[in-house]
N, C-alpha and C. Protein backbone atom coordinates (compact mmCIF):
# COMPACT_ATOMS: atom_id res chain seq x y z
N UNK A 1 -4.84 -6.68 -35.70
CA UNK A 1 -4.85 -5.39 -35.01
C UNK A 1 -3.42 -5.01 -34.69
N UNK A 2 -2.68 -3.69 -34.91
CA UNK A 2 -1.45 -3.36 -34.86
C UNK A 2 -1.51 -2.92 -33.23
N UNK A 3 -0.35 -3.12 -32.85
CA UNK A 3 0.22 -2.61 -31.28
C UNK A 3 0.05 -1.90 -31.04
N UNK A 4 -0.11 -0.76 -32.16
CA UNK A 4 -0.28 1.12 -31.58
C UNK A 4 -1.43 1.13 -31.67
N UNK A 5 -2.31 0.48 -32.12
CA UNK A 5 -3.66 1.05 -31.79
C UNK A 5 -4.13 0.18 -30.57
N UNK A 6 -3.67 -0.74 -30.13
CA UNK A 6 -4.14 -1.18 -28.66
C UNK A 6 -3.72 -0.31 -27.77
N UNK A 7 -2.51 0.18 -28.04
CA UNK A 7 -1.54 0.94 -27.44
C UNK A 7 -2.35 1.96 -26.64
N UNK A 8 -2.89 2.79 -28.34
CA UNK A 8 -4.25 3.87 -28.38
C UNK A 8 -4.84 4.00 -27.57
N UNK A 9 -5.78 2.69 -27.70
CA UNK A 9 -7.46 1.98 -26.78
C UNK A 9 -7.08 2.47 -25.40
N UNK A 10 -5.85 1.75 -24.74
CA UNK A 10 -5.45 1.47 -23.77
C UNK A 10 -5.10 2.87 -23.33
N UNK A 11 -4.39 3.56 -23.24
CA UNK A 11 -4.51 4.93 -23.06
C UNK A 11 -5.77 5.82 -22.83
N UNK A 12 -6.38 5.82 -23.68
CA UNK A 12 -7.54 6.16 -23.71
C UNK A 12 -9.09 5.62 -22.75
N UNK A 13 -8.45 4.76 -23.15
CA UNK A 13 -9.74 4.02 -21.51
C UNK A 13 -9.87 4.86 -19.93
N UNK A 14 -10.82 4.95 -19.77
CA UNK A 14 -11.30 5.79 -18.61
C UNK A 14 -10.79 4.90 -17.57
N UNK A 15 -10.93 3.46 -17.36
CA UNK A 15 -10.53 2.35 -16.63
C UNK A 15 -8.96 2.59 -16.46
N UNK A 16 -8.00 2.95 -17.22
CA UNK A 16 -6.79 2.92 -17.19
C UNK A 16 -6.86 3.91 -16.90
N UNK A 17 -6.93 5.39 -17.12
CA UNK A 17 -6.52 6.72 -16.72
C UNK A 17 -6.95 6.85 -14.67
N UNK A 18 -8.13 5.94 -14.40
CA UNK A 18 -7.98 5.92 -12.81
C UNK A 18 -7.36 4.63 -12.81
N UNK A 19 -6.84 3.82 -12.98
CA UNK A 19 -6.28 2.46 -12.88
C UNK A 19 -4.44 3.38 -12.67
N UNK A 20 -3.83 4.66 -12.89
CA UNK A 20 -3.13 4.76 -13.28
C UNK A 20 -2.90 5.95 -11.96
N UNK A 21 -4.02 6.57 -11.57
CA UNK A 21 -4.16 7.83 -10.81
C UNK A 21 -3.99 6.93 -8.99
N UNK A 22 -4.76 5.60 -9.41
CA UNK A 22 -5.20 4.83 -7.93
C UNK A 22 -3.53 4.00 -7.74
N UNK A 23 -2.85 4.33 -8.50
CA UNK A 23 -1.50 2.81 -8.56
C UNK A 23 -0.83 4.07 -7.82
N UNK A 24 -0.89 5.18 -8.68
CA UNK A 24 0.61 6.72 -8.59
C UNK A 24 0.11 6.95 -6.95
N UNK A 25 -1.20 6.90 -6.37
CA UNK A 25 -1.61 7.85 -5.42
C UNK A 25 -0.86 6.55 -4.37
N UNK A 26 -0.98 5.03 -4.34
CA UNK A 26 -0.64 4.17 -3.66
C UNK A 26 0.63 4.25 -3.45
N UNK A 27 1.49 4.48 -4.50
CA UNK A 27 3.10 4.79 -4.42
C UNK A 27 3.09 5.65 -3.51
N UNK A 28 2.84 6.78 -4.06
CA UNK A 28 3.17 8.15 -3.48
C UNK A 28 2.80 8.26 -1.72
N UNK A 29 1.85 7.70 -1.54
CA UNK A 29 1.44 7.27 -0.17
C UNK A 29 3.01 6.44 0.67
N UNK A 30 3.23 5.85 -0.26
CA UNK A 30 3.89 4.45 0.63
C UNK A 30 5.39 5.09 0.48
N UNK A 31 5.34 5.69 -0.31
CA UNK A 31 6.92 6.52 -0.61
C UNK A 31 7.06 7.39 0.74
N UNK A 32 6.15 8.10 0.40
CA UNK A 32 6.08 9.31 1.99
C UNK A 32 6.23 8.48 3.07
N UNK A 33 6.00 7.46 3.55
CA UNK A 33 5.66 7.20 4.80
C UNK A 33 7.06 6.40 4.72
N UNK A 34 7.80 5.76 3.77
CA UNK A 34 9.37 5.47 4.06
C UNK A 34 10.27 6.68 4.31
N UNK A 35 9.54 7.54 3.35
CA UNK A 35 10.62 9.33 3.74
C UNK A 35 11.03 9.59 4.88
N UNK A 36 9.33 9.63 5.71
CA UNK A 36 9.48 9.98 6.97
C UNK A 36 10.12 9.02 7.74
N UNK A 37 9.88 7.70 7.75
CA UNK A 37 10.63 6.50 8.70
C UNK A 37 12.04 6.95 8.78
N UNK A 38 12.43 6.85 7.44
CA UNK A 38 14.05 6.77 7.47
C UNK A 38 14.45 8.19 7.56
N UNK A 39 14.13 9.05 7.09
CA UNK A 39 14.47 10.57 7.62
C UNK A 39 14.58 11.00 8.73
N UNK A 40 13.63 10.69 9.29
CA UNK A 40 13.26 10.51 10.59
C UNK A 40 14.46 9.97 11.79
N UNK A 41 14.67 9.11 11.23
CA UNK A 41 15.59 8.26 11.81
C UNK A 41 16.81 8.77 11.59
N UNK A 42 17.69 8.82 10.76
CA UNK A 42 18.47 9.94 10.42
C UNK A 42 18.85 11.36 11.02
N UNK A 43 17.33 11.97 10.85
CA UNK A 43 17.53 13.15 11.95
C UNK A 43 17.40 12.74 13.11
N UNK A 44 17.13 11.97 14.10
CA UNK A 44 17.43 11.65 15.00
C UNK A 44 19.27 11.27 15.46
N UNK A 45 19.60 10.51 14.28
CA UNK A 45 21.23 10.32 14.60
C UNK A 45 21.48 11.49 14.48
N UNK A 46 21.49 12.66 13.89
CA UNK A 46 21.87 13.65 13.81
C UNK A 46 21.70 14.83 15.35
N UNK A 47 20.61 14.77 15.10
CA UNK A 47 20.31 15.87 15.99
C UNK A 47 20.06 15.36 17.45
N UNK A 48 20.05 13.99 17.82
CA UNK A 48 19.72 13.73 19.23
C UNK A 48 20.36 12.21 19.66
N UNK A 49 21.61 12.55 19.01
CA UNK A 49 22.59 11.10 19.56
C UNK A 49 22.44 10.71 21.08
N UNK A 50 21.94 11.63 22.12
CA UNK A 50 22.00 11.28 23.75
C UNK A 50 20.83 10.08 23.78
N UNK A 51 19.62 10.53 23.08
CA UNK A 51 18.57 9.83 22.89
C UNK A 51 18.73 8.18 22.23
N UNK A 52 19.28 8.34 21.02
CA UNK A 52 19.85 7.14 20.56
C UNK A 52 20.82 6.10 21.63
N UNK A 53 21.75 6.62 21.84
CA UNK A 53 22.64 6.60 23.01
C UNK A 53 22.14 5.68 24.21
N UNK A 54 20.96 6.07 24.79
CA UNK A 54 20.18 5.30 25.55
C UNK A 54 20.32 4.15 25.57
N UNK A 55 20.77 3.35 26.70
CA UNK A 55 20.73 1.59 27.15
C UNK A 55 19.37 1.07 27.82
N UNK A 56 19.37 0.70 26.84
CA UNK A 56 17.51 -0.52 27.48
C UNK A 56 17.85 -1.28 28.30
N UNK A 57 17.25 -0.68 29.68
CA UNK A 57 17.27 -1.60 30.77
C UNK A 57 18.65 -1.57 31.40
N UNK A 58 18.72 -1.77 32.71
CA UNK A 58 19.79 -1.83 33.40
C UNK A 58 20.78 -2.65 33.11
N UNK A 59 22.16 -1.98 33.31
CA UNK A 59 22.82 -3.31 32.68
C UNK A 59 23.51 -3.96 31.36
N UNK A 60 22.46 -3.18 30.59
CA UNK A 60 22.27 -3.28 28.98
C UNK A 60 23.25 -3.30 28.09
N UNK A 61 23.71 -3.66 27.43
CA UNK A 61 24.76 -3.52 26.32
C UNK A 61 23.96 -2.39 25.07
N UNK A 62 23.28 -3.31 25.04
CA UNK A 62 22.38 -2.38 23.95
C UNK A 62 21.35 -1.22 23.93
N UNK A 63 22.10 -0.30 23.23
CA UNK A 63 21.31 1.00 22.78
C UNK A 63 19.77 0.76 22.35
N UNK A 64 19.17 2.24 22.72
CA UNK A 64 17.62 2.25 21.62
C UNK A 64 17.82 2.55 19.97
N UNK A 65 19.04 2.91 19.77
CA UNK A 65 18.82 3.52 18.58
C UNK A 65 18.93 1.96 17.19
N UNK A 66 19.60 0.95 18.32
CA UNK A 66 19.81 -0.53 17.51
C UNK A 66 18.06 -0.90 17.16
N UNK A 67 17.44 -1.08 18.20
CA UNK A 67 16.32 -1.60 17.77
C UNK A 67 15.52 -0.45 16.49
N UNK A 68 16.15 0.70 17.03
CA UNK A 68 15.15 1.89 15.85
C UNK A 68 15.96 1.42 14.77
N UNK A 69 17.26 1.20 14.79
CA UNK A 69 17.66 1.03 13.11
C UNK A 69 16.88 -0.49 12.75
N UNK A 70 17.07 -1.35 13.37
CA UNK A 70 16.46 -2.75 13.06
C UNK A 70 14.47 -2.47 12.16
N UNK A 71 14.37 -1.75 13.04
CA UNK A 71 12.65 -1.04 13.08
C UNK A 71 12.38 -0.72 11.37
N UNK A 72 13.73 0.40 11.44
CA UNK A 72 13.74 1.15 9.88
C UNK A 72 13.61 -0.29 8.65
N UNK A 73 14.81 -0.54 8.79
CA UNK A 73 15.09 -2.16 7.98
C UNK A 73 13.64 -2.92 7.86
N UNK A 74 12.90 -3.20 9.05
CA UNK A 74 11.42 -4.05 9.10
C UNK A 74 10.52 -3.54 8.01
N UNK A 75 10.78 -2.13 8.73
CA UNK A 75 9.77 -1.39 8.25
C UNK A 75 9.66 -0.90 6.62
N UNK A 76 11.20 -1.03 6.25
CA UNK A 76 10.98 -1.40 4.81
C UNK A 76 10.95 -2.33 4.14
N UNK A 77 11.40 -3.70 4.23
CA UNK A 77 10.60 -4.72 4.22
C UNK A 77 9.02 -4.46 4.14
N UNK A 78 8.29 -4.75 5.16
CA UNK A 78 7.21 -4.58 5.13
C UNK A 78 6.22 -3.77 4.36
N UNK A 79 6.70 -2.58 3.97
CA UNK A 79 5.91 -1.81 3.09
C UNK A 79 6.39 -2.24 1.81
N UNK A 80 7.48 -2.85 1.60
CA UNK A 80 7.39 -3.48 0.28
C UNK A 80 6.59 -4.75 -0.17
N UNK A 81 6.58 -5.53 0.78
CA UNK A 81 5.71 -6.49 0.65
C UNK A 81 4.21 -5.90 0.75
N UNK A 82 3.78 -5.16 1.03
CA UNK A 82 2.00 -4.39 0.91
C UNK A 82 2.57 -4.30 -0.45
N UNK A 83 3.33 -3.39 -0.94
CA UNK A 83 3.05 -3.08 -1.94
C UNK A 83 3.12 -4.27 -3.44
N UNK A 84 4.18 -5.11 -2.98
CA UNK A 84 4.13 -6.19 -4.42
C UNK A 84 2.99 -7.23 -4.14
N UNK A 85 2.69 -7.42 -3.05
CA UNK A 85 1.33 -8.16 -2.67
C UNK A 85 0.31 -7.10 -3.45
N UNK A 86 0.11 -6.03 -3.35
CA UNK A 86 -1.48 -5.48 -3.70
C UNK A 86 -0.94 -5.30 -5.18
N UNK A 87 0.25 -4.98 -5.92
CA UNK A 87 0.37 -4.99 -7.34
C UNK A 87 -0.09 -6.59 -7.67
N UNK A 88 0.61 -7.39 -7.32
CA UNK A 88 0.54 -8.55 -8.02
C UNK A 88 -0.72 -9.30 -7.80
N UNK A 89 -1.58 -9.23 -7.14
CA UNK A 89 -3.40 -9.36 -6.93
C UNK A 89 -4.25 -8.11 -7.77
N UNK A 90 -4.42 -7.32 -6.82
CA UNK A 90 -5.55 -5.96 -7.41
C UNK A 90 -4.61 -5.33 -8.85
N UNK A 91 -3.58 -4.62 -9.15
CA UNK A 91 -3.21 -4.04 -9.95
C UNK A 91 -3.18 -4.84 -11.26
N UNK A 92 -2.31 -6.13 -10.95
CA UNK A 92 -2.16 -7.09 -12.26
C UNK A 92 -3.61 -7.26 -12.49
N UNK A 93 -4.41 -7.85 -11.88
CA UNK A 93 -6.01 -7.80 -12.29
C UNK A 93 -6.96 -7.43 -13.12
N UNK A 94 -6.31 -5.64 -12.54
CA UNK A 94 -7.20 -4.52 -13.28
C UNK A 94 -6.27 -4.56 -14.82
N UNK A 95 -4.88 -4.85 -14.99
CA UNK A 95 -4.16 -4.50 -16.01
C UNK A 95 -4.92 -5.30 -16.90
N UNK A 96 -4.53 -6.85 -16.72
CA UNK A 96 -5.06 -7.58 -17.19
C UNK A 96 -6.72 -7.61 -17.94
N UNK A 97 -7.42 -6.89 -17.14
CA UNK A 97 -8.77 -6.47 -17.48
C UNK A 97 -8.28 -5.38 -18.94
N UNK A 98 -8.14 -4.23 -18.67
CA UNK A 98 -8.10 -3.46 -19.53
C UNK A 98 -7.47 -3.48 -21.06
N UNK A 99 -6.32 -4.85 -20.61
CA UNK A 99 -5.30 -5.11 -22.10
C UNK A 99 -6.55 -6.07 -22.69
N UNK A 100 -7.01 -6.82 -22.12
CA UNK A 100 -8.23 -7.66 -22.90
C UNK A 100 -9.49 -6.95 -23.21
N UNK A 101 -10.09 -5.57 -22.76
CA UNK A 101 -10.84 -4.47 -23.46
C UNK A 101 -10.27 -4.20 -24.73
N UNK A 102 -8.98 -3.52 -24.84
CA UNK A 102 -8.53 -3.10 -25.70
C UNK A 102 -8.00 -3.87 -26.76
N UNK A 103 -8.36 -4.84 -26.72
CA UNK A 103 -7.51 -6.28 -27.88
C UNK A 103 -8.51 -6.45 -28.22
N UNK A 104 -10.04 -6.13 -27.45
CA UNK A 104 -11.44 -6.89 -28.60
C UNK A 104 -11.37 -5.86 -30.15
């Protein structure tokens, strides 16, 4: 069996065309919600340095805006790990499923 016609199969499979719609919609989800974190954050240095500025607790050396940048950093971390955790379980899975449809 030549490559382009698995190639074909594989394309063509109903399994892959939502296998492909459910991966883009998961990105696109997880993309937005870093946009906003770090944009977010950003416009805040921008537009409300007094706020940032802020010392936690009496005394304090340290600003709020340290822990919000630390937050940003976590917080991307973390959504990267959802995301190569659920590719490398559910996504590889389904791939795996569909390249072995298309090879029978």
């Amino acid at each position: 069996m030549k490559d382009e016609d698995i190639v074909e199969r594989i394309q063509k499979n109903p399994k892959f065309m939502q296998f492909v719609s459910m991966r883009n919609t998961y990105s696109y989800i997880l993309s937005v919600l870093m946009l906003i974190v770090y944009f977010g954050y950003i416009l805040l240095v921008a537009f409300n340095k007094q706020f940032l500025a802020t010392k936690i607790g009496a005394g304090a050396v340290t600003s709020i805006g340290i822990p919000m940048g630390v937050g940003v950093l976590v917080f991307t971390i973390v959504i990267t790990a959802i995301y190569v955790r659920r590719a490398n379980n559910e996504f590889d899975a389904i791939k795996d499923e569909i390249v072995k449809e298309a090879s029978k």
